[in-house]
C-alpha atoms as a PDB file:
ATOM      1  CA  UNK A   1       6.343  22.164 -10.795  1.00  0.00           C
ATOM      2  CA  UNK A   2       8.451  24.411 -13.214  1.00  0.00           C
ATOM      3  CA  UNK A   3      11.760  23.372 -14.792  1.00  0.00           C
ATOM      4  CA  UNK A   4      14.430  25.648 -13.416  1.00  0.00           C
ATOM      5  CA  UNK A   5      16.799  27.697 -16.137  1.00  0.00           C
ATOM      6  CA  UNK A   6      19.467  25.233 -15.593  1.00  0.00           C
ATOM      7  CA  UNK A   7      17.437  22.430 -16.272  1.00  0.00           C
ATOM      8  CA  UNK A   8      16.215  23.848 -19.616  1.00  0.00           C
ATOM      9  CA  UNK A   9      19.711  25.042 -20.290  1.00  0.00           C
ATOM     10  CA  UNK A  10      20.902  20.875 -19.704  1.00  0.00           C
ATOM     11  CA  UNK A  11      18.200  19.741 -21.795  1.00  0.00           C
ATOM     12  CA  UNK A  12      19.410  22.330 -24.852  1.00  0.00           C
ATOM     13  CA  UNK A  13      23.075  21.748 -24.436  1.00  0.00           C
ATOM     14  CA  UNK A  14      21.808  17.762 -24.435  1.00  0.00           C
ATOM     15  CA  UNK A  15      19.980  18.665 -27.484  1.00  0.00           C
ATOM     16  CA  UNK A  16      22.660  20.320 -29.737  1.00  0.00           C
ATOM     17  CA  UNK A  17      25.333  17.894 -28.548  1.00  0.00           C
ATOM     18  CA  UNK A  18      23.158  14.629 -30.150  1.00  0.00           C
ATOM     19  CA  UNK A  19      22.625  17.127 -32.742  1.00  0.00           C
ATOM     20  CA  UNK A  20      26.181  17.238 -33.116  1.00  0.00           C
ATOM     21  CA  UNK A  21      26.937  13.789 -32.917  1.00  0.00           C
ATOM     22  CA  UNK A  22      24.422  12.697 -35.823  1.00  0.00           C
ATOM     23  CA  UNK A  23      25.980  15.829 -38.044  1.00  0.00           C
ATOM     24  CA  UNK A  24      29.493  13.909 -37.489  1.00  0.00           C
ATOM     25  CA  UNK A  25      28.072  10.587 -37.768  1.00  0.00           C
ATOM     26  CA  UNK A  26      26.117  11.477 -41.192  1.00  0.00           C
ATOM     27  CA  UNK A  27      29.684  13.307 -42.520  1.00  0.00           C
ATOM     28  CA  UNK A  28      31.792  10.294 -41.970  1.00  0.00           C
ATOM     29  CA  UNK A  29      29.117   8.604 -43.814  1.00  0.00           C
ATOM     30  CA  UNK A  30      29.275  10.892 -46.444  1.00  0.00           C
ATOM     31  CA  UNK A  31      33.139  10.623 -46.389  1.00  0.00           C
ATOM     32  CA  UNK A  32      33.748   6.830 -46.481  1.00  0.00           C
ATOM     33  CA  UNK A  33      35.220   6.984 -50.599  1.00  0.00           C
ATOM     34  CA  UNK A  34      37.649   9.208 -49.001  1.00  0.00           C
ATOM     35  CA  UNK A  35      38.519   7.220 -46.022  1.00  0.00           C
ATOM     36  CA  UNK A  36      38.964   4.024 -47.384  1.00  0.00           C
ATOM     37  CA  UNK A  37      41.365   5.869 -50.499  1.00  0.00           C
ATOM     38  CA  UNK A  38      43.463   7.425 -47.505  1.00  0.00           C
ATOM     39  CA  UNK A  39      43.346   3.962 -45.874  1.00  0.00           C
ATOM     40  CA  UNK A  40      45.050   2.319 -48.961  1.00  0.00           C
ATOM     41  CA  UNK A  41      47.864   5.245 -49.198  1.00  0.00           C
ATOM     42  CA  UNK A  42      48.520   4.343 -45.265  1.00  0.00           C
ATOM     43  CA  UNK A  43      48.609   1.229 -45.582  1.00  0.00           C
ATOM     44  CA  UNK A  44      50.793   1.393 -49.116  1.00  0.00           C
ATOM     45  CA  UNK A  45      53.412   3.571 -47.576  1.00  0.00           C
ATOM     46  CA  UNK A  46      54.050   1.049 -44.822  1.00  0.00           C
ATOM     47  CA  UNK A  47      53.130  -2.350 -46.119  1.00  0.00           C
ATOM     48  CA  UNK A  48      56.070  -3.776 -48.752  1.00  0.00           C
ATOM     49  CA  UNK A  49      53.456  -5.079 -52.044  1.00  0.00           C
ATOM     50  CA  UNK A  50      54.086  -7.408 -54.985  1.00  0.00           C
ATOM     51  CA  UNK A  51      53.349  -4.557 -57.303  1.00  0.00           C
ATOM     52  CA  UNK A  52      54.775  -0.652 -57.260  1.00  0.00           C
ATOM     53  CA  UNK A  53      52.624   1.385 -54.691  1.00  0.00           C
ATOM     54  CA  UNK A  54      51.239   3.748 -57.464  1.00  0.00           C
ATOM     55  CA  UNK A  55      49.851   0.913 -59.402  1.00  0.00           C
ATOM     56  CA  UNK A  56      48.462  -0.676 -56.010  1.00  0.00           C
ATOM     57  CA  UNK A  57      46.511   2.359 -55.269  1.00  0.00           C
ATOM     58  CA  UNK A  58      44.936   2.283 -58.884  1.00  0.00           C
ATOM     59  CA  UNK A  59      43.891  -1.076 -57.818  1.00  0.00           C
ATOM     60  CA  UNK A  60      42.523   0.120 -54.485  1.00  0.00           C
ATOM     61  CA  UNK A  61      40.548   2.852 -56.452  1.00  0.00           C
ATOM     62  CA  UNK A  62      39.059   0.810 -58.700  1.00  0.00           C
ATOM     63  CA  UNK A  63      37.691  -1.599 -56.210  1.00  0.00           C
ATOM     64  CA  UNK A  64      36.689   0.756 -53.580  1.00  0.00           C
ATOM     65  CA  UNK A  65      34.296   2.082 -56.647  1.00  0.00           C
ATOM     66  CA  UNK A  66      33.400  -1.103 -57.988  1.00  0.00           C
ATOM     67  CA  UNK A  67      32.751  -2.265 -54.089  1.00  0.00           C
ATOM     68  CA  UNK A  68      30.518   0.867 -53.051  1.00  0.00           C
ATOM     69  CA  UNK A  69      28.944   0.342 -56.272  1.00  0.00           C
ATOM     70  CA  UNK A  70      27.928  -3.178 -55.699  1.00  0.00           C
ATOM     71  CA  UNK A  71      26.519  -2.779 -52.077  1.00  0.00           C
ATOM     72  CA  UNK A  72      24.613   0.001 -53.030  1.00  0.00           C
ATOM     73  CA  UNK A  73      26.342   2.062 -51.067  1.00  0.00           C
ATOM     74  CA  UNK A  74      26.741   4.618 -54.520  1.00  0.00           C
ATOM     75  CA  UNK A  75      23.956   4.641 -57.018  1.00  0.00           C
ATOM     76  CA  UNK A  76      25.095   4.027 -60.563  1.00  0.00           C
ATOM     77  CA  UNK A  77      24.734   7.767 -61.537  1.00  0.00           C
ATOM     78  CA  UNK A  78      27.391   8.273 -58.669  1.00  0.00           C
ATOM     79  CA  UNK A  79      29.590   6.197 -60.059  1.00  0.00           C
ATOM     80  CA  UNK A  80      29.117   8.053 -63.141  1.00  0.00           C
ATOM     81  CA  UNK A  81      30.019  11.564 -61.538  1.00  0.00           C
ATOM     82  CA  UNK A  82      33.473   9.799 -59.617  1.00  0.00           C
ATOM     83  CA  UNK A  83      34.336   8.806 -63.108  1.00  0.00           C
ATOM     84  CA  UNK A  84      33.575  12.386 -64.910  1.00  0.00           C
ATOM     85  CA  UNK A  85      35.720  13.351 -61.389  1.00  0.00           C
ATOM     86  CA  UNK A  86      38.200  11.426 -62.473  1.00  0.00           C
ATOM     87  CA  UNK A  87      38.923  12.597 -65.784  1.00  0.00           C
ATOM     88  CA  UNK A  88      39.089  16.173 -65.053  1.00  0.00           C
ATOM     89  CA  UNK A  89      41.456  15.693 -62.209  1.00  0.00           C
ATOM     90  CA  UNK A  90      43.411  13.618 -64.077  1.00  0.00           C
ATOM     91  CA  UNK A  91      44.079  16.399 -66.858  1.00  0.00           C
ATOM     92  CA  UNK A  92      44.814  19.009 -64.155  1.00  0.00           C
ATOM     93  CA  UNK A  93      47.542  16.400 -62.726  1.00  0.00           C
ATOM     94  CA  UNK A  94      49.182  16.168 -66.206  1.00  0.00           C
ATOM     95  CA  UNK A  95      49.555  19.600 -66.630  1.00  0.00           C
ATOM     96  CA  UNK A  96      50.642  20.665 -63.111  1.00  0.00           C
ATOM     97  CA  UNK A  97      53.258  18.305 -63.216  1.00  0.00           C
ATOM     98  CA  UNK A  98      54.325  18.829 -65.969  1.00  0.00           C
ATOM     99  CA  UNK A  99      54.434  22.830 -65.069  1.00  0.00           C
ATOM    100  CA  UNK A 100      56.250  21.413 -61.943  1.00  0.00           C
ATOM    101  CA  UNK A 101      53.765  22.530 -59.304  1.00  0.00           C
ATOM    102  CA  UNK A 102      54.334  18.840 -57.787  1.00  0.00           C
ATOM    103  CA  UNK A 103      55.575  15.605 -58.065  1.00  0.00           C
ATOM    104  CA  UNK A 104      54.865  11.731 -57.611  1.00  0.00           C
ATOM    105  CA  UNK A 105      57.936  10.224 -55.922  1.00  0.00           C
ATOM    106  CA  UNK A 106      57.234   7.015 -56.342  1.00  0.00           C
ATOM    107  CA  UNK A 107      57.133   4.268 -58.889  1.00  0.00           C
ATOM    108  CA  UNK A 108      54.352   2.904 -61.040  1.00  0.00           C
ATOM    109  CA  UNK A 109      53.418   1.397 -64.119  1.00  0.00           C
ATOM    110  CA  UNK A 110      50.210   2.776 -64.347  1.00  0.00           C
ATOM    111  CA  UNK A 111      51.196   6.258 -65.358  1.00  0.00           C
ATOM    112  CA  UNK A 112      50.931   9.228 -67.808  1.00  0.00           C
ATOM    113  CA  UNK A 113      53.453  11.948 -67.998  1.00  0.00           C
ATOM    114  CA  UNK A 114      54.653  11.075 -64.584  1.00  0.00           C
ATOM    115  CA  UNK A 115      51.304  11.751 -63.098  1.00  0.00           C
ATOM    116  CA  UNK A 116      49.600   7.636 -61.747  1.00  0.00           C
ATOM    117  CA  UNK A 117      46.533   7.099 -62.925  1.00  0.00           C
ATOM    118  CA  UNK A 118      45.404   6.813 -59.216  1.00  0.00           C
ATOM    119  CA  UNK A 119      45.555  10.292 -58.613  1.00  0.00           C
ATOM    120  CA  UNK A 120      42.103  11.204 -60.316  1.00  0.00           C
ATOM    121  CA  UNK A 121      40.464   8.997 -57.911  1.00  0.00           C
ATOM    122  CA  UNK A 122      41.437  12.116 -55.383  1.00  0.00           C
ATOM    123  CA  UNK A 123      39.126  13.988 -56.939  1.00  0.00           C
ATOM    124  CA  UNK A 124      36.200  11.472 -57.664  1.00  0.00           C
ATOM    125  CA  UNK A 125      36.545  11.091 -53.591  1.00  0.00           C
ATOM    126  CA  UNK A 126      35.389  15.312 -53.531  1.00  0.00           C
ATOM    127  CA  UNK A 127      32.838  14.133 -56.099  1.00  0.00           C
ATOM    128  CA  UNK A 128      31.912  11.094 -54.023  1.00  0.00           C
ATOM    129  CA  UNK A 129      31.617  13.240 -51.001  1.00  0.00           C
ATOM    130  CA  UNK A 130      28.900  15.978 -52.070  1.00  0.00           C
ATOM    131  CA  UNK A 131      26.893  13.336 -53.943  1.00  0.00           C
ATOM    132  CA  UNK A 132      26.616  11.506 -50.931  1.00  0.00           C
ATOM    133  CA  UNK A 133      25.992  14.348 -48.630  1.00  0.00           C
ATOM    134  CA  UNK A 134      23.410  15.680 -50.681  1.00  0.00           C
ATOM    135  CA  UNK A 135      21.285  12.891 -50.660  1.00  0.00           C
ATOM    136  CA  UNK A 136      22.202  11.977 -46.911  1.00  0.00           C
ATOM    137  CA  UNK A 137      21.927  15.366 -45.704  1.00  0.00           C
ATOM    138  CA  UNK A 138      18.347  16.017 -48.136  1.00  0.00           C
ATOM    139  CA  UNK A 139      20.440  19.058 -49.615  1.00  0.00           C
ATOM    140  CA  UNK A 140      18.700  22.246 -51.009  1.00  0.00           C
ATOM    141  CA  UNK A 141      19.443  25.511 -52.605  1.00  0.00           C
ATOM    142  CA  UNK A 142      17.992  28.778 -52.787  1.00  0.00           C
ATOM    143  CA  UNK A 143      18.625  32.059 -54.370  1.00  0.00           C
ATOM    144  CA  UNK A 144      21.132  29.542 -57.105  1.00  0.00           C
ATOM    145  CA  UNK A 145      22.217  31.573 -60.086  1.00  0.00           C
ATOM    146  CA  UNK A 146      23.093  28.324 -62.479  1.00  0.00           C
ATOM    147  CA  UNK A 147      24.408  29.962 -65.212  1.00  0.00           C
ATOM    148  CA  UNK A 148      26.287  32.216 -63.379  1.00  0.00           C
ATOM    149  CA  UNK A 149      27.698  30.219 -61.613  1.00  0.00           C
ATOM    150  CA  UNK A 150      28.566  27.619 -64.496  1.00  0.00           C
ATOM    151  CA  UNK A 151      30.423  30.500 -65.981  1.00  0.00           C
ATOM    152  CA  UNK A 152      32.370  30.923 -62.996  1.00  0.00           C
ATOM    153  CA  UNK A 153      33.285  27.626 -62.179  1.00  0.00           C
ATOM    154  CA  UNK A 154      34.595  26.982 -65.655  1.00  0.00           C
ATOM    155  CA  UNK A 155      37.075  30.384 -65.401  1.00  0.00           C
ATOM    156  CA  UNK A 156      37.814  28.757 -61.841  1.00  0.00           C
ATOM    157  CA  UNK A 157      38.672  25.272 -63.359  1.00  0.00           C
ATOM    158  CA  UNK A 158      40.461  26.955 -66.512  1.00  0.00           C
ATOM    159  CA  UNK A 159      42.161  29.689 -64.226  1.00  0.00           C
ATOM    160  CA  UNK A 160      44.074  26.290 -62.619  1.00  0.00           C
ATOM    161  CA  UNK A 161      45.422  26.438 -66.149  1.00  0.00           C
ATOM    162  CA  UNK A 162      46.258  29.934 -67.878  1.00  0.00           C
ATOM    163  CA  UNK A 163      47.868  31.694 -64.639  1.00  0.00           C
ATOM    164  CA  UNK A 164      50.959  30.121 -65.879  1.00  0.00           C
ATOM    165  CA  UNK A 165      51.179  32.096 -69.157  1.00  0.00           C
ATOM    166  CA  UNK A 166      48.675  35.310 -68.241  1.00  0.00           C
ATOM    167  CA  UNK A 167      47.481  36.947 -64.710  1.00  0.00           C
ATOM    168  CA  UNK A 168      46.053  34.624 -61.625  1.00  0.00           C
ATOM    169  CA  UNK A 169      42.087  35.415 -61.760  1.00  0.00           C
ATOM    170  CA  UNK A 170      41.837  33.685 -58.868  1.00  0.00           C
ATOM    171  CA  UNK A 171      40.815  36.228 -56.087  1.00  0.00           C
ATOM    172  CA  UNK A 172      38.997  38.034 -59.028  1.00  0.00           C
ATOM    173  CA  UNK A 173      36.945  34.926 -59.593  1.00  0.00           C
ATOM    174  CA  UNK A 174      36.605  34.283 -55.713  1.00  0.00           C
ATOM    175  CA  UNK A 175      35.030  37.622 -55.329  1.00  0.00           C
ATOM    176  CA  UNK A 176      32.882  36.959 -58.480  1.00  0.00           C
ATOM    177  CA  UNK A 177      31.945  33.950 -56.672  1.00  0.00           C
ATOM    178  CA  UNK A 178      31.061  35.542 -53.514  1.00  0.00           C
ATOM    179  CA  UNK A 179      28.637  37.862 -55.128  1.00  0.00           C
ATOM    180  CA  UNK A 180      27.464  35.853 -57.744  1.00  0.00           C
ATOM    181  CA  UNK A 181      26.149  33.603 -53.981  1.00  0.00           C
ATOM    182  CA  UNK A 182      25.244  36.786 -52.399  1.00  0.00           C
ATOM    183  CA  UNK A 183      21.221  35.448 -50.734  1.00  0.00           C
ATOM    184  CA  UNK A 184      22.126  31.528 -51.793  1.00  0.00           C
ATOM    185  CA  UNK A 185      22.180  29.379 -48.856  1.00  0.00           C
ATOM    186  CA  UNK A 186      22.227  25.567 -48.360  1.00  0.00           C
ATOM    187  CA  UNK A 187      19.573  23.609 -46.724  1.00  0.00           C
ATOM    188  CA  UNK A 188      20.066  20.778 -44.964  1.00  0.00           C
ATOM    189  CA  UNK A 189      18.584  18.374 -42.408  1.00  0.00           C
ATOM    190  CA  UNK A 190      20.379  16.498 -38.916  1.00  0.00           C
ATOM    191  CA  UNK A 191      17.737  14.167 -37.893  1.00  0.00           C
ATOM    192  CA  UNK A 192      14.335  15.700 -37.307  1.00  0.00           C
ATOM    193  CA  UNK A 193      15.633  19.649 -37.899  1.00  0.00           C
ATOM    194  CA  UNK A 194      15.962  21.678 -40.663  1.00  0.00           C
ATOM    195  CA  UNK A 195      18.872  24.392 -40.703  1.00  0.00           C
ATOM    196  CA  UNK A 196      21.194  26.500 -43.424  1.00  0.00           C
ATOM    197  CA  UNK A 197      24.021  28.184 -43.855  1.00  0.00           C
ATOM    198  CA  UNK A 198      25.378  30.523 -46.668  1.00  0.00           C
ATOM    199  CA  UNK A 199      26.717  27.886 -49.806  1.00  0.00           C
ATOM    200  CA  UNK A 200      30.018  30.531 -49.680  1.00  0.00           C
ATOM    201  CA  UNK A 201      30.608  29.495 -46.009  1.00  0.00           C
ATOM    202  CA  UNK A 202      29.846  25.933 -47.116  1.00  0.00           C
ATOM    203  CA  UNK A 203      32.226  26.171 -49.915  1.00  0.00           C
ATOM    204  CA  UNK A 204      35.199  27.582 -47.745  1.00  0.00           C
ATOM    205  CA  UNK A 205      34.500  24.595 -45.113  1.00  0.00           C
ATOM    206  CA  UNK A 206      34.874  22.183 -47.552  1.00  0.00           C
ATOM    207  CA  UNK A 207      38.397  23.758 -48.942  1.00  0.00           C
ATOM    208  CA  UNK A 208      39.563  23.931 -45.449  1.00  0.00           C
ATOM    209  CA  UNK A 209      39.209  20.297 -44.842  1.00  0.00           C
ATOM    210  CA  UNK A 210      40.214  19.465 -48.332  1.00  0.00           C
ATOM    211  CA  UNK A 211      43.454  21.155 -47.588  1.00  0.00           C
ATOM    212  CA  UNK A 212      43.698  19.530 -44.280  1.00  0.00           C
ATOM    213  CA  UNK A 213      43.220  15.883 -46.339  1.00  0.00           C
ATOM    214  CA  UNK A 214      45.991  17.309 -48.960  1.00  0.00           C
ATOM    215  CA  UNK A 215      48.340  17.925 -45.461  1.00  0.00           C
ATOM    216  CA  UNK A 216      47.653  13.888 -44.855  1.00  0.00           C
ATOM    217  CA  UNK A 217      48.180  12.899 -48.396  1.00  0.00           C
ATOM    218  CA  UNK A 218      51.395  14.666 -48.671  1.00  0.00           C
ATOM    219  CA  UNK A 219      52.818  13.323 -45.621  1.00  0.00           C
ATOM    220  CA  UNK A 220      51.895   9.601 -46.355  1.00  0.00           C
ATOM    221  CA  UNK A 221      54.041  10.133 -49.279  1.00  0.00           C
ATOM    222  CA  UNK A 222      51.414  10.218 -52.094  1.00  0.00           C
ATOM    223  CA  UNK A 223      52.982  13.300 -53.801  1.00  0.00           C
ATOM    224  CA  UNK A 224      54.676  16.009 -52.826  1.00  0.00           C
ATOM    225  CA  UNK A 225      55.596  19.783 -53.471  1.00  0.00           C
ATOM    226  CA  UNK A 226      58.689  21.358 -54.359  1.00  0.00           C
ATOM    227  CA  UNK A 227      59.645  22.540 -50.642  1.00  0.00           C
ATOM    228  CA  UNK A 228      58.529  19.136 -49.315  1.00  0.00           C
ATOM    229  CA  UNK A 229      61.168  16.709 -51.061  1.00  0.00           C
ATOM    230  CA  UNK A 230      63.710  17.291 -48.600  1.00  0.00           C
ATOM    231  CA  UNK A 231      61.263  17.371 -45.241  1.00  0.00           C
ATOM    232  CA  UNK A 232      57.840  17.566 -45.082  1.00  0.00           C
ATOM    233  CA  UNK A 233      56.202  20.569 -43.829  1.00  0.00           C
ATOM    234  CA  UNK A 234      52.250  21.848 -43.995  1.00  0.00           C
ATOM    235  CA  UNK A 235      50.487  22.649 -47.270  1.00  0.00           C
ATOM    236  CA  UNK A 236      50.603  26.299 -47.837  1.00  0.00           C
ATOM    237  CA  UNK A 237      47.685  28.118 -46.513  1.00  0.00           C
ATOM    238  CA  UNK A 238      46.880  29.602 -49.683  1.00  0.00           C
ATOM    239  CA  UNK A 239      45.830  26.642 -51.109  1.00  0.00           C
ATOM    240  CA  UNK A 240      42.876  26.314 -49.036  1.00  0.00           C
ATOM    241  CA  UNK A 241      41.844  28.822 -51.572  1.00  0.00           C
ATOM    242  CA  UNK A 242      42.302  26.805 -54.463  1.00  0.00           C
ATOM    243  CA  UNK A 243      40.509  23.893 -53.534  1.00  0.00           C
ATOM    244  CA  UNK A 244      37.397  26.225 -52.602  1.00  0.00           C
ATOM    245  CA  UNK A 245      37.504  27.273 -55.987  1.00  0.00           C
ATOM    246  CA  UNK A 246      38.111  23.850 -57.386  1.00  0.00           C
ATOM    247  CA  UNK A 247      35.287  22.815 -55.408  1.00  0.00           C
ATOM    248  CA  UNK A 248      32.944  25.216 -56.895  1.00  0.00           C
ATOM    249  CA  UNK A 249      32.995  23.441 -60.541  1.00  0.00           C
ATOM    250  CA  UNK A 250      32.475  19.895 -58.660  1.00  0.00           C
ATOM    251  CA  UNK A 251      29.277  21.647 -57.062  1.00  0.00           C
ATOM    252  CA  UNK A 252      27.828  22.378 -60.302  1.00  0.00           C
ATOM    253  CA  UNK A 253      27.982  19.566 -61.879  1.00  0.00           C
ATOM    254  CA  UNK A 254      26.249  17.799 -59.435  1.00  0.00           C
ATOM    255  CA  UNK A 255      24.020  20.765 -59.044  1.00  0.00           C
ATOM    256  CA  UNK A 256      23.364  20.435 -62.703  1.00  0.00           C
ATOM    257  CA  UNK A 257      22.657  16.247 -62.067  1.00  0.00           C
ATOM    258  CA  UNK A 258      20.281  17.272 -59.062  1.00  0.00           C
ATOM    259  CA  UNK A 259      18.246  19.694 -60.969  1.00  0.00           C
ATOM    260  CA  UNK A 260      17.520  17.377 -63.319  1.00  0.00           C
ATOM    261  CA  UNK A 261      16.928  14.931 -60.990  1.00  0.00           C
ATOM    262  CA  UNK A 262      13.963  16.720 -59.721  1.00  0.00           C
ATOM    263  CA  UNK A 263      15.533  17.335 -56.289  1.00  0.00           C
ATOM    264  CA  UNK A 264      17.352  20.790 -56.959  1.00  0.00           C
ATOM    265  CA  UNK A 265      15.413  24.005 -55.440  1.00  0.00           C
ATOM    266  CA  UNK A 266      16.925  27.162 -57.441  1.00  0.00           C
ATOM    267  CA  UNK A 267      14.157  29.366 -56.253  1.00  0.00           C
ATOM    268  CA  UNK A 268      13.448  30.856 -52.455  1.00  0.00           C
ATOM    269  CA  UNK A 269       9.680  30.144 -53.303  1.00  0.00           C
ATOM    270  CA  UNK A 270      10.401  26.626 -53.708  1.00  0.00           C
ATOM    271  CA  UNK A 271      12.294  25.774 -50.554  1.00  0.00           C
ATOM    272  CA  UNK A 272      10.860  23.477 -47.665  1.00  0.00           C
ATOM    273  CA  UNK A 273      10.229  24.958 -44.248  1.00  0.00           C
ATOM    274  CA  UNK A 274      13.755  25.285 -42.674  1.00  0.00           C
ATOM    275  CA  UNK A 275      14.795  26.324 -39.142  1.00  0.00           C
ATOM    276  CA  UNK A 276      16.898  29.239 -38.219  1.00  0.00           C
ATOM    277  CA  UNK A 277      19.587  29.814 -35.708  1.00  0.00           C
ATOM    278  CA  UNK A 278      17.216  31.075 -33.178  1.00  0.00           C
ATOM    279  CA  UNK A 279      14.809  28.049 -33.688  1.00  0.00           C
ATOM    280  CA  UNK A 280      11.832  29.815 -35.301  1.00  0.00           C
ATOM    281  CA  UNK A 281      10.394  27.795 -37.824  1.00  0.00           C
ATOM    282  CA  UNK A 282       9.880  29.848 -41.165  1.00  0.00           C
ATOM    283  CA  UNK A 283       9.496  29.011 -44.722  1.00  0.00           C
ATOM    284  CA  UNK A 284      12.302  30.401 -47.153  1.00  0.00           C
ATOM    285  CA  UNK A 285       9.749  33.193 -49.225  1.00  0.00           C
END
């Protein structure tokens, strides 16, 4: 006896929804630096603490890093990316704020220029996040241009920087970007299948959701733009923008740490057999 169509239909929609559930299940995996940081700004903005809240969520940092660290849960050279993470989000703080682009309302010991030493952990979470996903997710890339991109991810990161004295680059760079990926996709596996998807798509993804985690971070009170001291409101949308491009200098320099790794495909040729939308099995060549 034959399987009717809506059988067969059942059986793919059953398919693609525990294909679903496993893509979730491995991104809140991925994501668990980042959870437990916004846990400890929740739980700061309600809970009254010995210490000022800035200081306590340098604490949090710290341990959530030293914990993940210690169970294994991020590999030493991890813990070495959050920290170079860190350190360059940390600059960009000092300068925005000091441009006035936003503010820390609170108090805290633990601070430079009026930016708390905290706030770099915001960006080791991004760094935390892609290190994790690539190894969970048994990331690939083909059609990379490394040093192109390197260039461009540095004018990104530096961009962040000069468009207060000389012109924003930024949609110049974007569209540098977009070309510069023009053929790159990123390959990825959900359980037993192998799939891809453009790296620009996978780059604007991330920025939305980064923006979507800079909506929750402004509204527990972490920091806070100009038009937000009186009542919150959403992020701007262009910002989604900004942390695509910011995004694109974290993916190279874990790009960089994967290729010499061993595990970094920068050549079609090289790729392992993936699966495309339709289902037909093919190798990347």
């Amino acid at each position: 006896m034959t399987a009717s169509p809506q059988t067969g239909v059942r059986a793919r929609v059953s398919e693609e929804l525990v294909l679903l559930r496993r893509f979730i299940v491995t991104q809140l995996q991925s994501l668990v630096f980042a959870i437990l940081l916004f846990a400890a700004m929740a739980v700061t903005d309600v809970v009254e603490l010995p210490i000022a809240r800035y200081d306590a969520l340098l604490v949090a940092g710290i341990a959530i890093t030293l914990g993940l660290w210690w169970s294994g849960y991020e590999t030493a050279r991890e813990v070495g990316v959050i920290a170079a993470f860190h350190l360059l989000g940390l600059a960009l703080e000092v300068f925005k704020v000091a441009q006035g682009s936003w503010t820390y309302p609170d108090e805290g010991v633990t601070m430079v220029a009026g930016v708390p030493l905290y706030s770099g952990f915001m960006y080791a979470a991004v760094g935390s996040y892609l290190c994790q996903a690539w190894r969970r997710f048994d990331l690939r890339i083909t059609g990379y241009r490394s040093v192109l991109m390197a260039i461009l991810a540095v004018a990104a990161y530096l961009n962040f920087f000069t468009h207060h004295w000389i012109w924003d680059l930024r949609w110049v760079i974007a569209l540098a970007f977009v070309a510069a990926m023009w053929g790159t996709h990123v390959h990825y596996s959900i359980g037993p299948r192998r799939l891809r998807m453009p790296l620009a798509i996978a780059f604007v993804l991330i920025g939305f959701f980064l923006w979507a985690a800079e909506n929750m971070g402004t509204f527990l009170g972490a920091w806070q733009y100009p038009d937000q001291a009186d009542l919150w409101r959403a992020v701007h949308m262009g910002k989604l923008g900004s942390w695509a491009l910011l995004v694109t200098l974290s993916f190279v320099i874990i790009a960089s740490l994967k290729q010499y790794e061993g595990t970094f495909y920068g050549h079609p040729g090289d790729a392992p057999t993936v699966e495309r939308a339709d289902g037909d099995d093919h190798a990347d060549r």
